[in-house]
C-alpha atoms as a PDB file:
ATOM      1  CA  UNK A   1     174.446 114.822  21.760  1.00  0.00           C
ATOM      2  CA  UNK A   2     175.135 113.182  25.402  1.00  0.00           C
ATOM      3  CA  UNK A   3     175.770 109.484  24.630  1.00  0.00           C
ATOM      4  CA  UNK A   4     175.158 108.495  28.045  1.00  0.00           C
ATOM      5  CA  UNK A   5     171.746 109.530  29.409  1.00  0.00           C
ATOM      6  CA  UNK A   6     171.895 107.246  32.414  1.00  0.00           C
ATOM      7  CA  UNK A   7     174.263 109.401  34.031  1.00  0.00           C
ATOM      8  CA  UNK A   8     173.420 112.057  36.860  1.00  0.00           C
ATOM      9  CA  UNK A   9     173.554 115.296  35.532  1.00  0.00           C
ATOM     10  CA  UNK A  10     172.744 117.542  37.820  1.00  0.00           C
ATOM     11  CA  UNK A  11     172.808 115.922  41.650  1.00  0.00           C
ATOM     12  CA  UNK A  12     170.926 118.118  44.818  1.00  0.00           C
ATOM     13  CA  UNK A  13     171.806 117.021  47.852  1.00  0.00           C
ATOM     14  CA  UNK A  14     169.435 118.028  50.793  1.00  0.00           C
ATOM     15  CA  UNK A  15     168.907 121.210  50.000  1.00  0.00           C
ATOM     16  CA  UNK A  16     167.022 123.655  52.670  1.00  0.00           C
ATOM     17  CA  UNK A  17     165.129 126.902  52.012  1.00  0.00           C
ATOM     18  CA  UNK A  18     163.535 129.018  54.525  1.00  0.00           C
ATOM     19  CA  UNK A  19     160.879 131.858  53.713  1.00  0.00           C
ATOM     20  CA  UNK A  20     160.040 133.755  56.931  1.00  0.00           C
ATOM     21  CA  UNK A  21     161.118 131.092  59.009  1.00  0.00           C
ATOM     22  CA  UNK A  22     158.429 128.550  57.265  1.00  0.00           C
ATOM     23  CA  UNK A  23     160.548 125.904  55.769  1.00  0.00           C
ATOM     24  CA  UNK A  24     159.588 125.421  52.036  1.00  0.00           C
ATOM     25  CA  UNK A  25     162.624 122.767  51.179  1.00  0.00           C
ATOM     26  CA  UNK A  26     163.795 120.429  54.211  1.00  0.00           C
ATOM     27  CA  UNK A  27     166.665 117.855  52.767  1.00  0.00           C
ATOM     28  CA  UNK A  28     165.466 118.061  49.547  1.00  0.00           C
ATOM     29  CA  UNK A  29     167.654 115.092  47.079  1.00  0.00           C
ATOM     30  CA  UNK A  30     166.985 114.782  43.967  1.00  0.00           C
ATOM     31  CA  UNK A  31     169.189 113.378  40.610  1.00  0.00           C
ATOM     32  CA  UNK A  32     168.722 114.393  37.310  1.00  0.00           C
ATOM     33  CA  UNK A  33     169.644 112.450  34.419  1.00  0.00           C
ATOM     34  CA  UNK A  34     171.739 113.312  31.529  1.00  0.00           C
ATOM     35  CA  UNK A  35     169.610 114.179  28.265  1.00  0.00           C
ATOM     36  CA  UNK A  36     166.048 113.842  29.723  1.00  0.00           C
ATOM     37  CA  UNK A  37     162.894 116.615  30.466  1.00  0.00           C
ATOM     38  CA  UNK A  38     162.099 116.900  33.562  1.00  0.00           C
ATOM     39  CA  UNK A  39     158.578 118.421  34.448  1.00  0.00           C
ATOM     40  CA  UNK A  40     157.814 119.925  37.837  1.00  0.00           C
ATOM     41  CA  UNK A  41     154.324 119.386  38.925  1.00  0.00           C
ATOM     42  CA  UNK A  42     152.734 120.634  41.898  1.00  0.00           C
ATOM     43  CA  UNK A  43     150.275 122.573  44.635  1.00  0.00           C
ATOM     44  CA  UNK A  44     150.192 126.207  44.542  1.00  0.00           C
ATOM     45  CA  UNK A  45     152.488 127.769  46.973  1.00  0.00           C
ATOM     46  CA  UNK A  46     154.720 124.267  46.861  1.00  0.00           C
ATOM     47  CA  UNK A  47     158.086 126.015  45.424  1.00  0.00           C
ATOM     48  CA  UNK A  48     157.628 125.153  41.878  1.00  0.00           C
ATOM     49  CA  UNK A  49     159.471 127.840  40.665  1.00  0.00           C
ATOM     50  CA  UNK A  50     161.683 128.142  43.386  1.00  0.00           C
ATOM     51  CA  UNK A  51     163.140 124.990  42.976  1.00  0.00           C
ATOM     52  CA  UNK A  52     164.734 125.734  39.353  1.00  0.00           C
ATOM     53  CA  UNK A  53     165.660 129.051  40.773  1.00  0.00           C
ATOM     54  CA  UNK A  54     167.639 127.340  43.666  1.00  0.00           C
ATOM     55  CA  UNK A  55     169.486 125.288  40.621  1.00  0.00           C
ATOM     56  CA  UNK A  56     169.995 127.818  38.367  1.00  0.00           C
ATOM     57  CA  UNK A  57     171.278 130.151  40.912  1.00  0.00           C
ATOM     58  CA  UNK A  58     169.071 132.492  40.527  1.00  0.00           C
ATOM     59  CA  UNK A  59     167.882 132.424  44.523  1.00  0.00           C
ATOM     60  CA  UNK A  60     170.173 131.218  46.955  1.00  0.00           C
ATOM     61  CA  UNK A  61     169.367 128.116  49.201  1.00  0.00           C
ATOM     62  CA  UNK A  62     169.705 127.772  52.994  1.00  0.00           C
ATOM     63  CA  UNK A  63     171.936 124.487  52.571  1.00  0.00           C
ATOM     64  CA  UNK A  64     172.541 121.610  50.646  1.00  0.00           C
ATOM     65  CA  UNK A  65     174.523 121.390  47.411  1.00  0.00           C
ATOM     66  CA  UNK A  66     173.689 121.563  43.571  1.00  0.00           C
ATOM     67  CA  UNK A  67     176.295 119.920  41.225  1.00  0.00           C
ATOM     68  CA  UNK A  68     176.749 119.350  37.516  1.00  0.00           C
ATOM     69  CA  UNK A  69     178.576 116.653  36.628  1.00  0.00           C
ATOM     70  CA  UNK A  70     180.507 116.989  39.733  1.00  0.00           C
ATOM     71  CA  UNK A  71     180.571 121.211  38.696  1.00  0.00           C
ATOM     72  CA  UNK A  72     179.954 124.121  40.590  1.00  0.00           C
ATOM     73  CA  UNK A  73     177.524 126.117  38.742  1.00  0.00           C
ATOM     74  CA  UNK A  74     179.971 128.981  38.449  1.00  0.00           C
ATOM     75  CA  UNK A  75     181.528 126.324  35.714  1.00  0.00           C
ATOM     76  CA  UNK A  76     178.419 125.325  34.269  1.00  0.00           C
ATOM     77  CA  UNK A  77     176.932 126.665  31.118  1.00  0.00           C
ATOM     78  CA  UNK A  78     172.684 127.253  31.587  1.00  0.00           C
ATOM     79  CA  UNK A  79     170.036 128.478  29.900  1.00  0.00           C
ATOM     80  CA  UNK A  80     166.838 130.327  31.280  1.00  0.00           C
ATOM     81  CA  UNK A  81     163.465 131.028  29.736  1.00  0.00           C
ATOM     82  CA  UNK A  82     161.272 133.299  32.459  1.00  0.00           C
ATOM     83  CA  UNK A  83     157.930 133.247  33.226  1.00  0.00           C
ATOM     84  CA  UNK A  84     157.601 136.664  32.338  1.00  0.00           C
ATOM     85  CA  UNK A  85     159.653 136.734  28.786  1.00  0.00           C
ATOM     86  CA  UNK A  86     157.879 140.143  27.636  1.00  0.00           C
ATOM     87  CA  UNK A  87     160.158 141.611  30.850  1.00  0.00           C
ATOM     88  CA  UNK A  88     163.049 139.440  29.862  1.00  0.00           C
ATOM     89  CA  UNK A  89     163.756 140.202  26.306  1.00  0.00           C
ATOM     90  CA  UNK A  90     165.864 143.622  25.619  1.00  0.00           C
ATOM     91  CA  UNK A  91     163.189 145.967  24.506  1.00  0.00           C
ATOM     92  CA  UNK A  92     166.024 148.287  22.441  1.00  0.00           C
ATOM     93  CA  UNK A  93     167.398 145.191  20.567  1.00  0.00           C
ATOM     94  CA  UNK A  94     166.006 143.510  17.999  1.00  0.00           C
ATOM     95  CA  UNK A  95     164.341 140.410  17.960  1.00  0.00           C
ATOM     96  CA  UNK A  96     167.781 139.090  16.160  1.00  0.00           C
ATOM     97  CA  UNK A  97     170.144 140.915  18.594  1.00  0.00           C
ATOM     98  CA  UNK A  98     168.299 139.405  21.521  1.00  0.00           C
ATOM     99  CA  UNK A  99     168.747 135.991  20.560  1.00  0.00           C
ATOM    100  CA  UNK A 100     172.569 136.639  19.700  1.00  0.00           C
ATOM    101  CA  UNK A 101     173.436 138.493  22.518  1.00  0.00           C
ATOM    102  CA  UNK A 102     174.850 135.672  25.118  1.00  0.00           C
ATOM    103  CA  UNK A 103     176.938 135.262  22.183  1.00  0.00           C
ATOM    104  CA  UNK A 104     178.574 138.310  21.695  1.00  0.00           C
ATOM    105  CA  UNK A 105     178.285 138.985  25.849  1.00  0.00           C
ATOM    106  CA  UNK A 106     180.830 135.897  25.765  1.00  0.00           C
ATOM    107  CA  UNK A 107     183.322 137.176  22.913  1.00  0.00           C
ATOM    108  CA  UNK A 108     182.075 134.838  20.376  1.00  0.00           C
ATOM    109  CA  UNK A 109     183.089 136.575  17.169  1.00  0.00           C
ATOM    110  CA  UNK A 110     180.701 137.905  14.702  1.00  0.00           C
ATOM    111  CA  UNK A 111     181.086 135.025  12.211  1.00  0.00           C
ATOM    112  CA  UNK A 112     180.605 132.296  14.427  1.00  0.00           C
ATOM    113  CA  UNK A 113     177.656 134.475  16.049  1.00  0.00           C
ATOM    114  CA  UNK A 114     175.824 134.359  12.628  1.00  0.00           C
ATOM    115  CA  UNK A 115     175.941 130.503  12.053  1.00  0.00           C
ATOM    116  CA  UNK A 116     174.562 129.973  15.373  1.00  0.00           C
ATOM    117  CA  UNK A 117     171.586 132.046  14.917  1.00  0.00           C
ATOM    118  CA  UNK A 118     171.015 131.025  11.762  1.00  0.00           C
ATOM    119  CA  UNK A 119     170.795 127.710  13.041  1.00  0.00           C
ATOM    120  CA  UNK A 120     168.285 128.495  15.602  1.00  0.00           C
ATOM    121  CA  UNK A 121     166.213 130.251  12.831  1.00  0.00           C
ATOM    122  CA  UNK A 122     166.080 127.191  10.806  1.00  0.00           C
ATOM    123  CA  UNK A 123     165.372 124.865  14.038  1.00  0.00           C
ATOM    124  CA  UNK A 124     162.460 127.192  15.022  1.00  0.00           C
ATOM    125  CA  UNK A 125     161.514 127.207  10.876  1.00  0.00           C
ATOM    126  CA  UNK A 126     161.287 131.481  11.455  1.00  0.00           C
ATOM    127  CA  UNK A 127     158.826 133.377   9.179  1.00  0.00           C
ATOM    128  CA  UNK A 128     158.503 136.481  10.956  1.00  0.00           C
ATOM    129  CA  UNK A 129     161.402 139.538  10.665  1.00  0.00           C
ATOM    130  CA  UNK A 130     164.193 139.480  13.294  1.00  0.00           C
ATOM    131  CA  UNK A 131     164.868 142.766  12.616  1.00  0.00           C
ATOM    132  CA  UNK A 132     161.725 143.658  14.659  1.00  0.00           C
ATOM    133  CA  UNK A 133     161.903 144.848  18.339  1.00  0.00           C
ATOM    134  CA  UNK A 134     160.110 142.956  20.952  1.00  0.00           C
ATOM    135  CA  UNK A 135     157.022 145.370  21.080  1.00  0.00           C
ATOM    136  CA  UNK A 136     156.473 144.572  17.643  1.00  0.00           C
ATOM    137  CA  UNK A 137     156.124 140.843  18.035  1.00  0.00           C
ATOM    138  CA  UNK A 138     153.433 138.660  19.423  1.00  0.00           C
ATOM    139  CA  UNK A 139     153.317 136.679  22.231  1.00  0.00           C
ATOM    140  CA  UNK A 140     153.674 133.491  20.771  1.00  0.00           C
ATOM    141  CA  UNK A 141     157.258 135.372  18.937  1.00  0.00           C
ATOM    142  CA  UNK A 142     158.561 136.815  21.831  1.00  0.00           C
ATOM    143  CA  UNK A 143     158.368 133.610  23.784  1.00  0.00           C
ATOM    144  CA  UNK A 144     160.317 131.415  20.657  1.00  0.00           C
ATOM    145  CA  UNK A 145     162.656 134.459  20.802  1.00  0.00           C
ATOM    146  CA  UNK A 146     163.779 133.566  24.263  1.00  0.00           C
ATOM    147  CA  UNK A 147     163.760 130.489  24.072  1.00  0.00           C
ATOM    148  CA  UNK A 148     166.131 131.144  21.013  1.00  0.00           C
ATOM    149  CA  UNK A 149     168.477 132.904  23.058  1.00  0.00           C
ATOM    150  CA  UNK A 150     168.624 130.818  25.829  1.00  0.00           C
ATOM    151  CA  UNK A 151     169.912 127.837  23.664  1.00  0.00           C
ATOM    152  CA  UNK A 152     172.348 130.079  21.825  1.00  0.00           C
ATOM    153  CA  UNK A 153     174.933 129.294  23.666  1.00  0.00           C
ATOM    154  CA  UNK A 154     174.461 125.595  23.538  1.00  0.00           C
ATOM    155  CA  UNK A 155     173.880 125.312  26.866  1.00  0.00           C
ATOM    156  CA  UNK A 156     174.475 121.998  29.175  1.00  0.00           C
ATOM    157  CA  UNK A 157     170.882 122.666  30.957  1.00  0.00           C
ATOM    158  CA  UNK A 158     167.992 124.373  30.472  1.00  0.00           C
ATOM    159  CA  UNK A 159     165.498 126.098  32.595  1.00  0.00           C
ATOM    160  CA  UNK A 160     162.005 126.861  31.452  1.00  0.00           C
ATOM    161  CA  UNK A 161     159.647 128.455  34.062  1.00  0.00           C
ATOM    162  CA  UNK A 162     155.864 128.267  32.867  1.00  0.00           C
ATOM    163  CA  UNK A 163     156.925 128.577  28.982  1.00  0.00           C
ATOM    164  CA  UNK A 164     153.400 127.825  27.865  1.00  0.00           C
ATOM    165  CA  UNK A 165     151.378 129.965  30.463  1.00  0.00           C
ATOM    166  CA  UNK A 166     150.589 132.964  27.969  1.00  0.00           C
ATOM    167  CA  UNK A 167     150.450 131.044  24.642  1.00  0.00           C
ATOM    168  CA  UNK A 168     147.319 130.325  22.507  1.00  0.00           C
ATOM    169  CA  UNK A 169     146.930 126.883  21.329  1.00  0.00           C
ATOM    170  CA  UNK A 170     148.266 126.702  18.180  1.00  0.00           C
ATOM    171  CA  UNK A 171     151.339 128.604  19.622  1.00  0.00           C
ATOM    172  CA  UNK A 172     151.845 125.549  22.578  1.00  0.00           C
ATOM    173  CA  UNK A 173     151.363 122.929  20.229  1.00  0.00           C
ATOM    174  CA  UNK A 174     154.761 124.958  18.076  1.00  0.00           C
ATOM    175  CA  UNK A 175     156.660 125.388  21.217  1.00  0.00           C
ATOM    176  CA  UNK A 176     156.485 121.662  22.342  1.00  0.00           C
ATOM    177  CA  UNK A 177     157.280 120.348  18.561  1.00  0.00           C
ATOM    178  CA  UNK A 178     160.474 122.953  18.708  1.00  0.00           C
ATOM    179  CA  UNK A 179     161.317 122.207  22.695  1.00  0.00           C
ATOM    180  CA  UNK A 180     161.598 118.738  21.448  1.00  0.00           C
ATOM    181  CA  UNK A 181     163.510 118.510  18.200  1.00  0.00           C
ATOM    182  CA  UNK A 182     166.352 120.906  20.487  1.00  0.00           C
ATOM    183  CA  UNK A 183     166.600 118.350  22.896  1.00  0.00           C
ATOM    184  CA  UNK A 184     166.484 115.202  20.521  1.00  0.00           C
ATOM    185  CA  UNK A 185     169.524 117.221  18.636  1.00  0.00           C
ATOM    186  CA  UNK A 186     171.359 118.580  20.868  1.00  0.00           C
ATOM    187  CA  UNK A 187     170.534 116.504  24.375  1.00  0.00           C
ATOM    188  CA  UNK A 188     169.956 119.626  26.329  1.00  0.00           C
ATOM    189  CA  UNK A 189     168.798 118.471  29.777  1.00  0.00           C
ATOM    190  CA  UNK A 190     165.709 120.707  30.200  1.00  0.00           C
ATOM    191  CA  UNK A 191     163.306 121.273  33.917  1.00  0.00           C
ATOM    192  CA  UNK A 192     159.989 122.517  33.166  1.00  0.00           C
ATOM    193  CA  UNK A 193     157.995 123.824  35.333  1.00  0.00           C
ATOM    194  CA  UNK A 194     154.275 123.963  34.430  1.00  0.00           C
ATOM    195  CA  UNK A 195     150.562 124.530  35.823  1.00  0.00           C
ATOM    196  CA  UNK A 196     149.292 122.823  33.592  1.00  0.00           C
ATOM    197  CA  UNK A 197     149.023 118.625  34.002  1.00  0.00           C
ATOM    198  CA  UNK A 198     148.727 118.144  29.795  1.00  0.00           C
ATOM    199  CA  UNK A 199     151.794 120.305  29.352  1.00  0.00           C
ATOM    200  CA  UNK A 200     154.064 119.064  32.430  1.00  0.00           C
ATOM    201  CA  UNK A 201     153.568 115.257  31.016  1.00  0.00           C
ATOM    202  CA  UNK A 202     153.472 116.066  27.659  1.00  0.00           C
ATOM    203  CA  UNK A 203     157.075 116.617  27.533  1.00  0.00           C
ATOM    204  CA  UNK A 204     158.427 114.496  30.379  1.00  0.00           C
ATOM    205  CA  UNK A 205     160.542 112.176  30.160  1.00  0.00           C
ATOM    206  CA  UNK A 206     159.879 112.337  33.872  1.00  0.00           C
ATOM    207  CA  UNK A 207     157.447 113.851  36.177  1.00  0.00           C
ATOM    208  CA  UNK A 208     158.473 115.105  39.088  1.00  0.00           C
ATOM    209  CA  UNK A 209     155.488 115.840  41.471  1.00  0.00           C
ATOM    210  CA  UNK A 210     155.487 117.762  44.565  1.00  0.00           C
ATOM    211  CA  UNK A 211     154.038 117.660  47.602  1.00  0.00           C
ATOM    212  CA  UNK A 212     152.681 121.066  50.318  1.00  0.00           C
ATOM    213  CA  UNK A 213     155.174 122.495  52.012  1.00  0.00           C
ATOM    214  CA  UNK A 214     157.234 121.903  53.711  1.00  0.00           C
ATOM    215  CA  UNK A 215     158.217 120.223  49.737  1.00  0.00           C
ATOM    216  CA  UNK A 216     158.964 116.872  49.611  1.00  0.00           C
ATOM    217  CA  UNK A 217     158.587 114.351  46.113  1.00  0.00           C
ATOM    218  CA  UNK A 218     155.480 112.965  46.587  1.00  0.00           C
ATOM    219  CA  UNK A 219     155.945 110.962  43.158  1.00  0.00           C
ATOM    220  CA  UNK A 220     158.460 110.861  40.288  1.00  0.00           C
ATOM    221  CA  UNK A 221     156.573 109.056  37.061  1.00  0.00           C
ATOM    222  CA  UNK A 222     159.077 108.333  34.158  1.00  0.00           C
ATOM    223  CA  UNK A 223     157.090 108.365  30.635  1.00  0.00           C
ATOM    224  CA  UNK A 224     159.165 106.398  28.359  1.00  0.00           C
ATOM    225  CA  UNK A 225     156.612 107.405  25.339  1.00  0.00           C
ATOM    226  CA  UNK A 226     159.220 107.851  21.759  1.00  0.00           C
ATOM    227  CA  UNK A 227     159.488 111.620  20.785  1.00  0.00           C
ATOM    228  CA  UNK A 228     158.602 113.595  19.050  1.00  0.00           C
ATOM    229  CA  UNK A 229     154.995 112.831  20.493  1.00  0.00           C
ATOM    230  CA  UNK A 230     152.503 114.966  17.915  1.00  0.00           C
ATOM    231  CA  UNK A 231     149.535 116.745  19.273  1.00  0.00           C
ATOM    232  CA  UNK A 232     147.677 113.155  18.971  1.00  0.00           C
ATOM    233  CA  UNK A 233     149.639 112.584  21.654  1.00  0.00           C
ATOM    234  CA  UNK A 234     146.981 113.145  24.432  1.00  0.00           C
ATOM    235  CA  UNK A 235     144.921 110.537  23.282  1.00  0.00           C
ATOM    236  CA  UNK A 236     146.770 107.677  23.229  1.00  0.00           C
ATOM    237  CA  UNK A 237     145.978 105.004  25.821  1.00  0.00           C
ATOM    238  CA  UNK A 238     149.695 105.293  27.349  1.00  0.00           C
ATOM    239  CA  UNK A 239     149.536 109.028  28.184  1.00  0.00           C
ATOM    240  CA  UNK A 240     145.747 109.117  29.236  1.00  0.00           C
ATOM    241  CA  UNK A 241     147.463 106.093  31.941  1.00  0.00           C
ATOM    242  CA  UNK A 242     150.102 108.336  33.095  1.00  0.00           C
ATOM    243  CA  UNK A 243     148.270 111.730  33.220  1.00  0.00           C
ATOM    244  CA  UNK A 244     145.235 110.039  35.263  1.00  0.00           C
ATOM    245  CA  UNK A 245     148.159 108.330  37.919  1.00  0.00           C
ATOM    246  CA  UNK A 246     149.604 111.547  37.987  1.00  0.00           C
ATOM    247  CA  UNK A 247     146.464 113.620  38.784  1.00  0.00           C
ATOM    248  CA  UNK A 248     145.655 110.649  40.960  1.00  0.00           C
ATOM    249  CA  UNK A 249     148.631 111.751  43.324  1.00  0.00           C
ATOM    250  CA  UNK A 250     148.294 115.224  42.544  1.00  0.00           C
ATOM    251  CA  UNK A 251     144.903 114.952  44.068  1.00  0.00           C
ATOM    252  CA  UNK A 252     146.010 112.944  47.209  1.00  0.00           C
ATOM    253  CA  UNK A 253     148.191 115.766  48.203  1.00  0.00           C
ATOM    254  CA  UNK A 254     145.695 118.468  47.721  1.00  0.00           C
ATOM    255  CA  UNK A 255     143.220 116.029  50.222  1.00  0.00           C
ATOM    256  CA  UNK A 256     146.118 116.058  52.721  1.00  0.00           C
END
């Protein structure tokens, strides 16, 4: 676990992206810290999604610079739950396979392969068989499988794009208990970005709100609540305060 969570983990420095010649990002700066969730809250059409993509490398930028720790990303180990997780999961591997195969895509050998996976299986408490494909899993599964495989390799930052948009209730309220007890262990700096207000402040440590393009930070709220924070969560007076400020600028944009 980091040991130093007031350091900058990941720094962007005025980063620009054009789309059709329509600026979306104009000197966009922005530190992360070491160890923390970040959510990213926003308008429709305000580069939600593009802005971890731009991080993670995923979509280049115009101009600017991403570091971590002082890193290129080329020398930075990330992790990368997608939107769309029924696409991104391997449809002829197993559910097992799936979740082991950054592993074995980076030479790990077999042993140590098995103790990491069988570590994710007992941080994620799994019930249902691994041995399954995909297909044969529900929604809820396949998005705790990829989420599983994108912290197999321990990685140093993790991306989540919309993890709870297709999950029933009882599978969101699983997903944040798990997203949290992997970042209390391990320290995993983790950007979230969500639709949804309950979910983005839920598991902030920091909410980072957007404006309309062209994207500036209209607002960055830190929620210093202890974790884990339990499904009671949403009622207490301290969370009510920050999701009401939060849809308070949220709404202010949206007027503009």
């Amino acid at each position: 676990m980091n040991l130093n969570p007031h350091r900058t983990h990941v720094t962007i420095d005025k980063l620009c992206k054009e789309f059709g010649g329509v600026t979306l990002y104009q000197d966009f700066t922005f530190d992360i810290p070491y160890g923390k969730i970040i959510s990213i809250f926003g308008p429709n059409g305000c580069g939600k999604s593009t802005l971890i993509n731009m991080i993670s490398g995923l979509i280049p930028f115009d101009s600017g610079e991403v570091l971590f720790d002082g890193k290129k990303l080329s020398d930075t180990k990330i992790g990368y739950v997608f939107q769309n997780y029924r696409d991104a999961l391997f449809p002829w591997m197993s559910a097992r396979d799936n979740i082991a195969y950054p592993l074995r895509r980076t030479g790990v050998p077999e042993d140590k392969v098995k103790i990491r996976v069988d570590e994710l299986i007992a941080l994620f408490e799994i019930r249902f068989n691994l041995d399954l494909y995909p297909y044969e899993l529900s929604g809820g599964q396949q998005q705790t499988i990829s989420i599983m495989r994108a912290l197999a390799p321990n990685p140093e930052i993790l991306f989540l794009d919309e993890p709870f948009s297709a999950l029933d209730f009882e599978m969101t309220l699983f997903i944040r208990e798990k997203l949290q007890e992997a970042n209390i262990t391990t320290g995993t700096t983790m950007m979230i970005v969500s639709h949804d207000l309950e979910d983005a402040v839920f598991l902030a440590d920091q909410i980072l709100l957007l404006s309309r393009r062209p994207t500036t930070i209209a607002a960055l709220l830190n929620f210093e609540m202890p974790k884990p924070r339990l499904a009671e969560t949403v009622s207490d007076p301290e969370f009510i305060k920050i999701k009401s400020e939060a849809l308070r600028i949220f709404k202010a944009e949206m007027a503009k």
